[in-house]
PDB file of N, CA and C in Angstrom:
ATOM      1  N   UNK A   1      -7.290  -3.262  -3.045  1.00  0.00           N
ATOM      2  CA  UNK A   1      -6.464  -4.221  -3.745  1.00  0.00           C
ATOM      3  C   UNK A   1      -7.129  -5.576  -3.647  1.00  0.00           C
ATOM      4  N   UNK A   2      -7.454  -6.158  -4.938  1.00  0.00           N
ATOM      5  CA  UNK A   2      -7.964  -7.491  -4.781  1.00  0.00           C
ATOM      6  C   UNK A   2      -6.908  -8.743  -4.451  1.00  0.00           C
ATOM      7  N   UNK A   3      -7.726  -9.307  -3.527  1.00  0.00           N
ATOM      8  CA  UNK A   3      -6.656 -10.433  -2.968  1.00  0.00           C
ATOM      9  C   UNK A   3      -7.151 -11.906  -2.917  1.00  0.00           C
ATOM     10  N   UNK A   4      -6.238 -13.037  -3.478  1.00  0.00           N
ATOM     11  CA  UNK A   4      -6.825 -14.243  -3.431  1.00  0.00           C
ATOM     12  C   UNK A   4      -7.308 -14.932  -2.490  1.00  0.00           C
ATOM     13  N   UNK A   5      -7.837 -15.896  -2.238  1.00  0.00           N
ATOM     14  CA  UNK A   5      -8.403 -16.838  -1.002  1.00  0.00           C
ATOM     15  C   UNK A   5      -7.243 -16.615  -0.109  1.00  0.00           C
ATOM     16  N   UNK A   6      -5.854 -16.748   0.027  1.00  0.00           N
ATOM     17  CA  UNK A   6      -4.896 -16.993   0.689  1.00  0.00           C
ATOM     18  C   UNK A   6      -4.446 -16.004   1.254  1.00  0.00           C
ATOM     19  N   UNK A   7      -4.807 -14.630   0.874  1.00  0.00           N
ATOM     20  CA  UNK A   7      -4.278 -13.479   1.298  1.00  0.00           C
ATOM     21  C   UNK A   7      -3.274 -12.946   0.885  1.00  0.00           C
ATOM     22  N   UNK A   8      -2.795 -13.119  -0.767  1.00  0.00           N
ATOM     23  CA  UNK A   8      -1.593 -13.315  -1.087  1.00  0.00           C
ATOM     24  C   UNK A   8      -1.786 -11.517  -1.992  1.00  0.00           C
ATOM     25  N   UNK A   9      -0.943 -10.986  -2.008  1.00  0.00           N
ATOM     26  CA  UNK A   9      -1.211  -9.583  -2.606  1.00  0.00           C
ATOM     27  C   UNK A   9      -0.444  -9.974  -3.792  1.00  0.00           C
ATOM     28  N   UNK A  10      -1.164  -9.752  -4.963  1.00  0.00           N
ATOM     29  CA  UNK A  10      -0.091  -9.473  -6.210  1.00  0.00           C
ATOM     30  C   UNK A  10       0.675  -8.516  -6.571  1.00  0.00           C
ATOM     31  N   UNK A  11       1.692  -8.304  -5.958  1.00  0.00           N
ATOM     32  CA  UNK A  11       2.382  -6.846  -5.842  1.00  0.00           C
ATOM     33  C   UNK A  11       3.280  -6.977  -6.907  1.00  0.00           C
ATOM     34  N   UNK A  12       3.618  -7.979  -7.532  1.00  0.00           N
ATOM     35  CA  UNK A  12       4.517  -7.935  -8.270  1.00  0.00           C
ATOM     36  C   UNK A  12       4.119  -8.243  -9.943  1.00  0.00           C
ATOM     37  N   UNK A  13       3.104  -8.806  -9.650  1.00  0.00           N
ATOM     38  CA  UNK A  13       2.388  -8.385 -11.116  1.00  0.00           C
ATOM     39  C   UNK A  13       1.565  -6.951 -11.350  1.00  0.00           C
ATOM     40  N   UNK A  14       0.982  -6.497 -10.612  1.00  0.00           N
ATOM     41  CA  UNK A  14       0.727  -5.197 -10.777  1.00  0.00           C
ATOM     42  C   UNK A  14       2.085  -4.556 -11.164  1.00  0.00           C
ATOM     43  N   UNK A  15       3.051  -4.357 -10.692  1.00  0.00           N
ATOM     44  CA  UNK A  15       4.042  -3.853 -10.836  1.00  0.00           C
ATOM     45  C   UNK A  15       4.848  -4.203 -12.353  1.00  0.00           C
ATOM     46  N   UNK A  16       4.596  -5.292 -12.715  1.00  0.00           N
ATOM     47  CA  UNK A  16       5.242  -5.779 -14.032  1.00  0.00           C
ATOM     48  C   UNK A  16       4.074  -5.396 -15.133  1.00  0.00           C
ATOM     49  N   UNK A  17       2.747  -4.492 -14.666  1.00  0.00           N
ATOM     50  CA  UNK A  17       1.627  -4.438 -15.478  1.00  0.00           C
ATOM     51  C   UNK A  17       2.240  -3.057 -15.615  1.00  0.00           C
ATOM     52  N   UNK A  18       2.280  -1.993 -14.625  1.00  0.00           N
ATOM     53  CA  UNK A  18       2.791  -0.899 -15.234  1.00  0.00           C
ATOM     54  C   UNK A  18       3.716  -0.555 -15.537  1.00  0.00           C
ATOM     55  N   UNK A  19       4.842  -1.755 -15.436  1.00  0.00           N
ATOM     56  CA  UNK A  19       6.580  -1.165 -16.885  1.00  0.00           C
ATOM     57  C   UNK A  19       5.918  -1.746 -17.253  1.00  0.00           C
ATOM     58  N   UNK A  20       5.256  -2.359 -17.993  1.00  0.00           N
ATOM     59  CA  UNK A  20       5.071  -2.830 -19.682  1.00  0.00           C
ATOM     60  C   UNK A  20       3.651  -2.060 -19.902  1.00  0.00           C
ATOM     61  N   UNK A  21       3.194  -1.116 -18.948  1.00  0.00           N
ATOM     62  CA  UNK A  21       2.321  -0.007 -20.192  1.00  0.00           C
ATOM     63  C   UNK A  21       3.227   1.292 -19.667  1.00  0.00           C
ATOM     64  N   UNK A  22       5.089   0.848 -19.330  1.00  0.00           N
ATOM     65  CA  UNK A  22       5.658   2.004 -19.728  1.00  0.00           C
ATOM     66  C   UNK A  22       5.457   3.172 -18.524  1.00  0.00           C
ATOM     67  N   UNK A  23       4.614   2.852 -17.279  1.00  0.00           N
ATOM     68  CA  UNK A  23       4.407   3.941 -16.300  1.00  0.00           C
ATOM     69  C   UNK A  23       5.574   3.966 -15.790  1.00  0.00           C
ATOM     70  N   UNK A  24       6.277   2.958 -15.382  1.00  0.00           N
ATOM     71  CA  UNK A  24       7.482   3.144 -13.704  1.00  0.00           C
ATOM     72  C   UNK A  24       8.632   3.758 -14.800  1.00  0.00           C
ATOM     73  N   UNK A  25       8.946   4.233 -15.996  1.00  0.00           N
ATOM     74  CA  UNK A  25      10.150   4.606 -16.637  1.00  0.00           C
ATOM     75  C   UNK A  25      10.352   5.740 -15.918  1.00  0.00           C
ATOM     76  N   UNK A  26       9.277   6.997 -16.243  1.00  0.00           N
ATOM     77  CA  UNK A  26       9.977   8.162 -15.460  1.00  0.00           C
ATOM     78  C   UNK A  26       9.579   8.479 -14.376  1.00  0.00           C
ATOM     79  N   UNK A  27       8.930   7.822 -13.578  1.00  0.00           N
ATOM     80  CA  UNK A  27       8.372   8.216 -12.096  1.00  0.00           C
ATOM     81  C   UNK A  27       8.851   9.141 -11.083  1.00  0.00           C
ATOM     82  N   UNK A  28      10.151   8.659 -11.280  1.00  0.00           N
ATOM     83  CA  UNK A  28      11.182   9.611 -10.351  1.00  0.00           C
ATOM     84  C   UNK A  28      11.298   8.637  -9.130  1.00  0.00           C
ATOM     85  N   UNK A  29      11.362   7.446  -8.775  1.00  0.00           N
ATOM     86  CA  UNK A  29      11.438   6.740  -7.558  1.00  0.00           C
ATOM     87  C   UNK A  29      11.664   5.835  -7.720  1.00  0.00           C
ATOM     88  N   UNK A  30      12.859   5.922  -6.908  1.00  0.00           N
ATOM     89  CA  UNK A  30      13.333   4.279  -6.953  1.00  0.00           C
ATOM     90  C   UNK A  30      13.373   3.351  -6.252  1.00  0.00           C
ATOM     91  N   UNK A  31      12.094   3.424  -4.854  1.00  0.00           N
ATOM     92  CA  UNK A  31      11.621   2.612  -4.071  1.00  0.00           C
ATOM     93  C   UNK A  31      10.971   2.269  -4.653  1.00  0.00           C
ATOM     94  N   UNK A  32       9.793   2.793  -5.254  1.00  0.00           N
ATOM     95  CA  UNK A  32       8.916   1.870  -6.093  1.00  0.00           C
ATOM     96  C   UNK A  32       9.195   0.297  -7.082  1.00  0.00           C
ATOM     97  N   UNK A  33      10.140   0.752  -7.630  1.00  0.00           N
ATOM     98  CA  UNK A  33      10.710  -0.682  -8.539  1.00  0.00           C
ATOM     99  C   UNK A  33      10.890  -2.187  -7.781  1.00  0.00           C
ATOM    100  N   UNK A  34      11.801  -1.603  -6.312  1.00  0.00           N
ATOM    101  CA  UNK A  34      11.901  -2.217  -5.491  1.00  0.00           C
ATOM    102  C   UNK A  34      11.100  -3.013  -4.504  1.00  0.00           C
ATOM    103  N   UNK A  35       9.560  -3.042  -4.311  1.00  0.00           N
ATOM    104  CA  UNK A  35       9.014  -3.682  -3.342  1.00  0.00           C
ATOM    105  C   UNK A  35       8.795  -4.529  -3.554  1.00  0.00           C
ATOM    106  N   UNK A  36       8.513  -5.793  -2.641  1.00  0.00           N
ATOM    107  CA  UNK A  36       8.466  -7.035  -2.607  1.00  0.00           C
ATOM    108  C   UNK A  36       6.765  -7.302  -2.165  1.00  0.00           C
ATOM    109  N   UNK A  37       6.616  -8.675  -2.615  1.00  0.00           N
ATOM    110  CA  UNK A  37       5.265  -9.430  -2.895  1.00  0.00           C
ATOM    111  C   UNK A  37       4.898  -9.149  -0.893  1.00  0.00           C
ATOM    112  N   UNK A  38       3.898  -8.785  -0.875  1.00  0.00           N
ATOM    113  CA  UNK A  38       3.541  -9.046   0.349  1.00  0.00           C
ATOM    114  C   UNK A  38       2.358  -9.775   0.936  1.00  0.00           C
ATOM    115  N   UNK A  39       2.080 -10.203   2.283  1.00  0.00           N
ATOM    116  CA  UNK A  39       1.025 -10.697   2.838  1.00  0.00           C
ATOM    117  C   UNK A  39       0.586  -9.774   4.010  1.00  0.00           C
ATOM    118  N   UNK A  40      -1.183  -9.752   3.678  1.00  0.00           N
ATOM    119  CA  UNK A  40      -1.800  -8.476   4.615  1.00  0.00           C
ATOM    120  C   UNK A  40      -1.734  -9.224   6.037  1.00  0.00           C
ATOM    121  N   UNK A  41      -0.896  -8.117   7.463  1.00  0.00           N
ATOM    122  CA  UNK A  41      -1.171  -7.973   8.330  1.00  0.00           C
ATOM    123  C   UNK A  41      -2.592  -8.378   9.325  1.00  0.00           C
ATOM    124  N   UNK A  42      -3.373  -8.041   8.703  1.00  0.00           N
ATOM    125  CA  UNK A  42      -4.673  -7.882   9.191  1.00  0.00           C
ATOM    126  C   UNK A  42      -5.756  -7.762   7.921  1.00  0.00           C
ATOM    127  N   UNK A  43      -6.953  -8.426   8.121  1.00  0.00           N
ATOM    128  CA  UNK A  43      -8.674  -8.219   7.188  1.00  0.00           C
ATOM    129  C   UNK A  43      -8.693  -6.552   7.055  1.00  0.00           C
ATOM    130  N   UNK A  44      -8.238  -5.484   7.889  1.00  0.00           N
ATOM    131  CA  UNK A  44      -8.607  -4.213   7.839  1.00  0.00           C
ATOM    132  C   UNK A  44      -7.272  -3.706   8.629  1.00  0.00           C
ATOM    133  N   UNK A  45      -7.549  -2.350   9.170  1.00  0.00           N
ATOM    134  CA  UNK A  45      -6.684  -1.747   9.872  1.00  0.00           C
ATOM    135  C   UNK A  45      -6.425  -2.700  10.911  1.00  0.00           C
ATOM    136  N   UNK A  46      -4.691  -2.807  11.018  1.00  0.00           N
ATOM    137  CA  UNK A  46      -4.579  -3.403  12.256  1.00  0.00           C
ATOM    138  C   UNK A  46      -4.285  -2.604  13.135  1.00  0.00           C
ATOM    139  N   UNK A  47      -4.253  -1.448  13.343  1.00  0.00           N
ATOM    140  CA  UNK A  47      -4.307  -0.417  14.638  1.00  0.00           C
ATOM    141  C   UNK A  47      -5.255  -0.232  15.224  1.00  0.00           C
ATOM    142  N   UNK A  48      -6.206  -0.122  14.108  1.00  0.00           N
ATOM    143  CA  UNK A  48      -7.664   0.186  14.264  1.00  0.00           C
ATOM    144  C   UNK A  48      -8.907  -1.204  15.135  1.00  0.00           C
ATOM    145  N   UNK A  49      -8.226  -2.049  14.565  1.00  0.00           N
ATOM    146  CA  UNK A  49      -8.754  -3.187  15.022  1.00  0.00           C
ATOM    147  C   UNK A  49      -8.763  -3.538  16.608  1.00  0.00           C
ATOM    148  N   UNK A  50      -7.079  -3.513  16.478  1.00  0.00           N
ATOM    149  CA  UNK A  50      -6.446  -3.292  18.040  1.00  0.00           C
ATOM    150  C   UNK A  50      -7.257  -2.365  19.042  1.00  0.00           C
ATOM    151  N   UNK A  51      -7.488  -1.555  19.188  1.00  0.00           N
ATOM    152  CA  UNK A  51      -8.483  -0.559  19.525  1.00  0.00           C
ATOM    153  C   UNK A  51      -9.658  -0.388  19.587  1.00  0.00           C
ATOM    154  N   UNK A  52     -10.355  -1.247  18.727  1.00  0.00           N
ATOM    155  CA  UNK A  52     -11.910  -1.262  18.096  1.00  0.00           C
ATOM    156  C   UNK A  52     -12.844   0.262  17.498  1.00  0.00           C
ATOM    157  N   UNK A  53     -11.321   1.069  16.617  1.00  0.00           N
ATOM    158  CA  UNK A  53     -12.066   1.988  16.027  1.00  0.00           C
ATOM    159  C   UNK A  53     -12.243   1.799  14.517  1.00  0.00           C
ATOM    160  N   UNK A  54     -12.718   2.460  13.958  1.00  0.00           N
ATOM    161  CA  UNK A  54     -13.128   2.385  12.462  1.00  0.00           C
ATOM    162  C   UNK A  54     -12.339   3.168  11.513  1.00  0.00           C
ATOM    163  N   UNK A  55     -12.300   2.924  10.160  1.00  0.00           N
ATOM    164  CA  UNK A  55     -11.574   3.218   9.234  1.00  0.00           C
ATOM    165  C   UNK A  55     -12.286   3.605   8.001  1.00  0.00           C
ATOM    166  N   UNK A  56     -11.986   4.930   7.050  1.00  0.00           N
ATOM    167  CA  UNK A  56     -12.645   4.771   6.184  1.00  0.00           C
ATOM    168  C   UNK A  56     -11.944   4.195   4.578  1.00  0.00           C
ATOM    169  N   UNK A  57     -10.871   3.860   4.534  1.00  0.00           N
ATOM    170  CA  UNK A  57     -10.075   3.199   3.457  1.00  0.00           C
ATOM    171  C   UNK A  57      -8.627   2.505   3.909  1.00  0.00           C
ATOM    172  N   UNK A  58      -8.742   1.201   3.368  1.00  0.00           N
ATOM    173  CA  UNK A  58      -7.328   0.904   3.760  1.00  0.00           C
ATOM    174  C   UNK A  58      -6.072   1.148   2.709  1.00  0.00           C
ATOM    175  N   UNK A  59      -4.957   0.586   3.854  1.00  0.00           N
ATOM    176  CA  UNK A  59      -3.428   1.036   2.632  1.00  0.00           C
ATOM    177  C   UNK A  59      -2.478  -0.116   2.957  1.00  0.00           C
ATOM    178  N   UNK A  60      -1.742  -0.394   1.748  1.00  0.00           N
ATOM    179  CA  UNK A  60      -1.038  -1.892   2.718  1.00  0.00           C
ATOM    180  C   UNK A  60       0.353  -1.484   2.290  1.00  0.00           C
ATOM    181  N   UNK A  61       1.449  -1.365   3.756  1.00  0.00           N
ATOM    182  CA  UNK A  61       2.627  -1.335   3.470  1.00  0.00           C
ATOM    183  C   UNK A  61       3.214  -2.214   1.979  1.00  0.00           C
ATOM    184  N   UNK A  62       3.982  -2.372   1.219  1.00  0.00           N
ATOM    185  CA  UNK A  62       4.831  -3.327   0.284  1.00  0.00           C
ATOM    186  C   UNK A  62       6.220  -3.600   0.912  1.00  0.00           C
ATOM    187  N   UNK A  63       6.610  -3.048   2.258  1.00  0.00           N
ATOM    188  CA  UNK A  63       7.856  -3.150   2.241  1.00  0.00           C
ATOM    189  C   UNK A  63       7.670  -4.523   3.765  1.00  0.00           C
ATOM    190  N   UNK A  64       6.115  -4.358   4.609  1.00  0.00           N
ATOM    191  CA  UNK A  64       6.012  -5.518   5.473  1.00  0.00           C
ATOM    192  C   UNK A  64       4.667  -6.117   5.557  1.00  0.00           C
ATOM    193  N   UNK A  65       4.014  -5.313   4.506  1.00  0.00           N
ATOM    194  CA  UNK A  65       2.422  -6.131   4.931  1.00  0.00           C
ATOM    195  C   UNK A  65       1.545  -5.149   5.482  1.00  0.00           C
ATOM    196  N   UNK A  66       1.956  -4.585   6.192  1.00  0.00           N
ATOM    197  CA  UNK A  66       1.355  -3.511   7.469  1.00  0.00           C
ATOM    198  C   UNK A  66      -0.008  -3.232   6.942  1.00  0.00           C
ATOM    199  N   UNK A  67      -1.198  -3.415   7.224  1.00  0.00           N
ATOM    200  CA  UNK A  67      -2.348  -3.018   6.485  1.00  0.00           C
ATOM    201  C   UNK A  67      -2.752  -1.605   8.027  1.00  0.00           C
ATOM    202  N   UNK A  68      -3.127  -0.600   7.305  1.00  0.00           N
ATOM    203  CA  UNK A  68      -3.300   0.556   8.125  1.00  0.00           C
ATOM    204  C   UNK A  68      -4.772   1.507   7.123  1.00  0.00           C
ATOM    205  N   UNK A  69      -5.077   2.318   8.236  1.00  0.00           N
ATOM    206  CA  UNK A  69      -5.913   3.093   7.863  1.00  0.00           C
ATOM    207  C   UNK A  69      -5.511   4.541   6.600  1.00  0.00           C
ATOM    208  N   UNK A  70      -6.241   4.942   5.937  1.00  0.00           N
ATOM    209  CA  UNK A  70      -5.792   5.804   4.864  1.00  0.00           C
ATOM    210  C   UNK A  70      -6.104   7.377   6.003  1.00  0.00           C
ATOM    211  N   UNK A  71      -5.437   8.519   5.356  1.00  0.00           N
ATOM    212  CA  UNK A  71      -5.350   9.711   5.813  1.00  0.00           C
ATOM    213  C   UNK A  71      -6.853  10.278   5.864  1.00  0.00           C
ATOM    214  N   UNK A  72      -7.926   9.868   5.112  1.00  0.00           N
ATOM    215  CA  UNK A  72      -8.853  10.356   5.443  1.00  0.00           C
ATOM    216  C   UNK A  72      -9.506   9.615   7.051  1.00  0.00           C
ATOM    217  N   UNK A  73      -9.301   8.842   7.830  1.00  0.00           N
ATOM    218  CA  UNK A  73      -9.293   8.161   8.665  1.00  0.00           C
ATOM    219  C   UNK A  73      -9.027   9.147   9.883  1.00  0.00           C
ATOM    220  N   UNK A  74      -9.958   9.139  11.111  1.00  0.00           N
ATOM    221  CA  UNK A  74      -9.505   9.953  11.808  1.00  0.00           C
ATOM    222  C   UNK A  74      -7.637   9.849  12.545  1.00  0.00           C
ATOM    223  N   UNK A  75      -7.187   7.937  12.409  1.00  0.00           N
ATOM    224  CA  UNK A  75      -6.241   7.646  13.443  1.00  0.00           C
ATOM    225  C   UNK A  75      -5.119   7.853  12.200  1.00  0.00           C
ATOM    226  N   UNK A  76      -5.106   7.486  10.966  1.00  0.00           N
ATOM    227  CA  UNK A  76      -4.247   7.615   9.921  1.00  0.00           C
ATOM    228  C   UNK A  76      -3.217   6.796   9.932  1.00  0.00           C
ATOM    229  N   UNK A  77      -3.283   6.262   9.880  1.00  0.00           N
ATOM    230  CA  UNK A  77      -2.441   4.658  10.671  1.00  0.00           C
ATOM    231  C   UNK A  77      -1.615   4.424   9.685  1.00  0.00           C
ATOM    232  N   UNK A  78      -2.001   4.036   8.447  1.00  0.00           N
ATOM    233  CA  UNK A  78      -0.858   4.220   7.358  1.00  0.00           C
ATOM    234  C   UNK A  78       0.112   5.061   7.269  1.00  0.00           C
ATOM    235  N   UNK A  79      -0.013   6.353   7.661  1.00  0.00           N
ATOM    236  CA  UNK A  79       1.140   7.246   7.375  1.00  0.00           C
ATOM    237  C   UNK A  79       1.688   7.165   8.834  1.00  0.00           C
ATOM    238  N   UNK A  80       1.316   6.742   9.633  1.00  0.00           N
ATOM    239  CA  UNK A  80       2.048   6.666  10.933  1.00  0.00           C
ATOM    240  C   UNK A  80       3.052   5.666  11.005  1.00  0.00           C
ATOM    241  N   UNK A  81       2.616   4.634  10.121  1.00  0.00           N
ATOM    242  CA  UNK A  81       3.548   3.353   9.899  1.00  0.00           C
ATOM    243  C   UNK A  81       4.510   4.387   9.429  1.00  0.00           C
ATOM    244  N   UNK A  82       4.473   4.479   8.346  1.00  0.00           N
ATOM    245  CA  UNK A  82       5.793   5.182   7.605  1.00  0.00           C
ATOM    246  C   UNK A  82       6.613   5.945   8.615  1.00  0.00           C
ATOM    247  N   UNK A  83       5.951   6.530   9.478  1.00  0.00           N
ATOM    248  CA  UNK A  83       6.336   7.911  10.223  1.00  0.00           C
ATOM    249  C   UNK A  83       8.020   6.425  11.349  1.00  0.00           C
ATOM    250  N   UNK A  84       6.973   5.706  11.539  1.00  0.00           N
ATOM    251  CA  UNK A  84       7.651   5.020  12.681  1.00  0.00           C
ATOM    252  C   UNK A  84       8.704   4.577  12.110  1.00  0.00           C
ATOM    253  N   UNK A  85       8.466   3.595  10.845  1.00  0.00           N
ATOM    254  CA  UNK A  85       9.250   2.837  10.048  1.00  0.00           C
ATOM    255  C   UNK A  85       9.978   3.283   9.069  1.00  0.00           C
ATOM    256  N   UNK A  86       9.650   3.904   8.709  1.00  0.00           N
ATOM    257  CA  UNK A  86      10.487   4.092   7.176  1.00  0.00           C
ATOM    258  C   UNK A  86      10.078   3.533   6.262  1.00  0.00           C
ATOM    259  N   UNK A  87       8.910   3.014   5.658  1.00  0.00           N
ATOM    260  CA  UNK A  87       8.725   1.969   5.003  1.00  0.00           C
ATOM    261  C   UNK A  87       7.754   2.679   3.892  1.00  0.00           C
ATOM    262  N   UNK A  88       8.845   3.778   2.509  1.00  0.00           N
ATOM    263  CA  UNK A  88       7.857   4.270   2.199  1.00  0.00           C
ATOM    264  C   UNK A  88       6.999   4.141   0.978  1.00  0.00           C
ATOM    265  N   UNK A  89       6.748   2.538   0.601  1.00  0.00           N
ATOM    266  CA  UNK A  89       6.057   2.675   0.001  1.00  0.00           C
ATOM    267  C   UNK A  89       4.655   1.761  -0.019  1.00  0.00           C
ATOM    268  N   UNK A  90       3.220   2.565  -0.454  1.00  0.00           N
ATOM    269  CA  UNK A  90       2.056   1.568   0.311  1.00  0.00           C
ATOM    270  C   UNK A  90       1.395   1.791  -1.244  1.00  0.00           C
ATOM    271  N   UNK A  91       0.309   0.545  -1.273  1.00  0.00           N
ATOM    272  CA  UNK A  91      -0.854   0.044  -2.059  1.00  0.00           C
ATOM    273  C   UNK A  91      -1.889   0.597  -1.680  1.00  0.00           C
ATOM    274  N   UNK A  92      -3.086   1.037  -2.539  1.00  0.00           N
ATOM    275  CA  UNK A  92      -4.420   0.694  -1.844  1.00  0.00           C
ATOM    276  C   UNK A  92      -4.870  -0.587  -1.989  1.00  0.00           C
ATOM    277  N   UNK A  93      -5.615  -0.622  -0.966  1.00  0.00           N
ATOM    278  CA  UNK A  93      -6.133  -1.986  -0.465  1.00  0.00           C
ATOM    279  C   UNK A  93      -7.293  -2.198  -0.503  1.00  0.00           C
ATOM    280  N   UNK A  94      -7.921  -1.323  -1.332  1.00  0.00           N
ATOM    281  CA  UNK A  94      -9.030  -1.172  -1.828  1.00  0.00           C
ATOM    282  C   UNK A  94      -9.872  -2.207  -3.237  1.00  0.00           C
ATOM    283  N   UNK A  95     -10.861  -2.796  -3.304  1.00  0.00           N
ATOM    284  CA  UNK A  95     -11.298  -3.416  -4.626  1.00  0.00           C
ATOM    285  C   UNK A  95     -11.509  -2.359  -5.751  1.00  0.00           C
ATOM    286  N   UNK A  96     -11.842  -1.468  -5.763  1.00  0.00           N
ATOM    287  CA  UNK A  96     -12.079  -0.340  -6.799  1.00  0.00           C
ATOM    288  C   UNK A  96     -10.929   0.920  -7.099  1.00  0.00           C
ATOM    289  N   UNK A  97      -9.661   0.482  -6.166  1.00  0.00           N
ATOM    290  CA  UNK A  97      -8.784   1.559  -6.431  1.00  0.00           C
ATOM    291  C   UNK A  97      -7.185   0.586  -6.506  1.00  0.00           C
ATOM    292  N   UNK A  98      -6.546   1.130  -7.896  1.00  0.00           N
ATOM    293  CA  UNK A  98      -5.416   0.165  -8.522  1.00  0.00           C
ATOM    294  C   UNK A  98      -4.088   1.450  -8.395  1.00  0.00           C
ATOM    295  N   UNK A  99      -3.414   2.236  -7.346  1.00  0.00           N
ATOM    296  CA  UNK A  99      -2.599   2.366  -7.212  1.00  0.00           C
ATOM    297  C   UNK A  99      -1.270   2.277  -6.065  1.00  0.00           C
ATOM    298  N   UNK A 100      -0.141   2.790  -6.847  1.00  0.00           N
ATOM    299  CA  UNK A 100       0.826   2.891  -5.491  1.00  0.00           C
ATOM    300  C   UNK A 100       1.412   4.361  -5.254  1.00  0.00           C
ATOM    301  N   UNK A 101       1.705   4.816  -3.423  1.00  0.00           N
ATOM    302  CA  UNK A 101       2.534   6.137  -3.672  1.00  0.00           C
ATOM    303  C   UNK A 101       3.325   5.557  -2.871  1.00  0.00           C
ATOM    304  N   UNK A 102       4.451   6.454  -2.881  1.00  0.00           N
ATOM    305  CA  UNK A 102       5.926   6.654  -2.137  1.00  0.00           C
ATOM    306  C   UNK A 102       5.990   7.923  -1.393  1.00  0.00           C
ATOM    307  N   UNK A 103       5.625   7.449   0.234  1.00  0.00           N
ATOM    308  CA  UNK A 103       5.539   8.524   0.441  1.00  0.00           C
ATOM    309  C   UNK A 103       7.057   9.659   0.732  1.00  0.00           C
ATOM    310  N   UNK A 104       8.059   9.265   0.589  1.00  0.00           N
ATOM    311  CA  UNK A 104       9.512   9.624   0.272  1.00  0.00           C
ATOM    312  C   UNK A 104       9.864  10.259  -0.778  1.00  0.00           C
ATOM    313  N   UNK A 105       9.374  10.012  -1.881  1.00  0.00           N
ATOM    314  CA  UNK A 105       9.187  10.802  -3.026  1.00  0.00           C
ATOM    315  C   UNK A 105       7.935  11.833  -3.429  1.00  0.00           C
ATOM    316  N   UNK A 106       7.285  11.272  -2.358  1.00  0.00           N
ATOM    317  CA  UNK A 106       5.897  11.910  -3.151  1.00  0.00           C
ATOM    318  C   UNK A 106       5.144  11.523  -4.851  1.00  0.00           C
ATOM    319  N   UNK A 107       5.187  10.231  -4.801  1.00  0.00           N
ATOM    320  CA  UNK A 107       5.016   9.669  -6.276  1.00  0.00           C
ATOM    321  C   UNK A 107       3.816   8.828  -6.076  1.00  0.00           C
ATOM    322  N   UNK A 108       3.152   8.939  -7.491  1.00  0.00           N
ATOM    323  CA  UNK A 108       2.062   8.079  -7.321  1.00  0.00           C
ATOM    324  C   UNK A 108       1.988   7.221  -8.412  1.00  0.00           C
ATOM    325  N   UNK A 109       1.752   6.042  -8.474  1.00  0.00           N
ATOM    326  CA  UNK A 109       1.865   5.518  -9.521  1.00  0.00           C
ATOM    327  C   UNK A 109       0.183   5.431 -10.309  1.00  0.00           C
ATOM    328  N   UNK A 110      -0.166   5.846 -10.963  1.00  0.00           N
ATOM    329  CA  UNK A 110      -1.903   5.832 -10.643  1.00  0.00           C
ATOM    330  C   UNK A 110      -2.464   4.523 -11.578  1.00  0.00           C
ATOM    331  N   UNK A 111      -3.608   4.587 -11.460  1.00  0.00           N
ATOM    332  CA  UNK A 111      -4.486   3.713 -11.994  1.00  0.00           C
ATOM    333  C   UNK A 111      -4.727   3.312 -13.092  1.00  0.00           C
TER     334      UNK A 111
END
């Protein structure tokens, strides 16, 4: 997910980019509609960081920021957030990858 000097995530224009090309109508989820603009936790995994292990993709909560490691990751830190929190819906946090899932629904909003 590209992010400005400030660290500011555009979560809510992405989100107003796909109802108006018509994606979030039938998704089936209605956490998705719902998340709020967030600010990243951490430059990378913050579990991972904490620890000083490595990550191979990040994921950023929408419901607190939480920036965590993706499932291909040995520690999986993103879905552990969820596991702890409840918080189920995340971004990639990636420059070359433009979606969102829910992991409660199992929905993806894709690219």
């Amino acid at each position: 997910m590209k992010e400005d000097p400030s660290g500011y995530v555009p979560v809510q224009k992405k989100l107003q980019e796909f109802s108006a090309a018509g994606i979030l109508n039938d998704i089936g989820c209605n956490h998705i509609p719902k998340v709020k603009d967030v600010h990243p936790s951490a430059k990378g995994c913050e579990d991972c960081l904490k620890i000083g292990d490595s990550w191979v993709h990040l994921r950023i909560c929408l419901e607190c920021g939480h920036v965590g490691c993706c499932d291909n990751s040995k520690n999986k830190h993103a879905t552990r957030h969820f596991h702890e929190t409840n918080h189920p819906v995340i971004m990639s946090y990636e420059d070359d990858e433009d979606w969102i899932w829910c992991y409660a629904d199992e929905v993806v909003v894709p690219q």
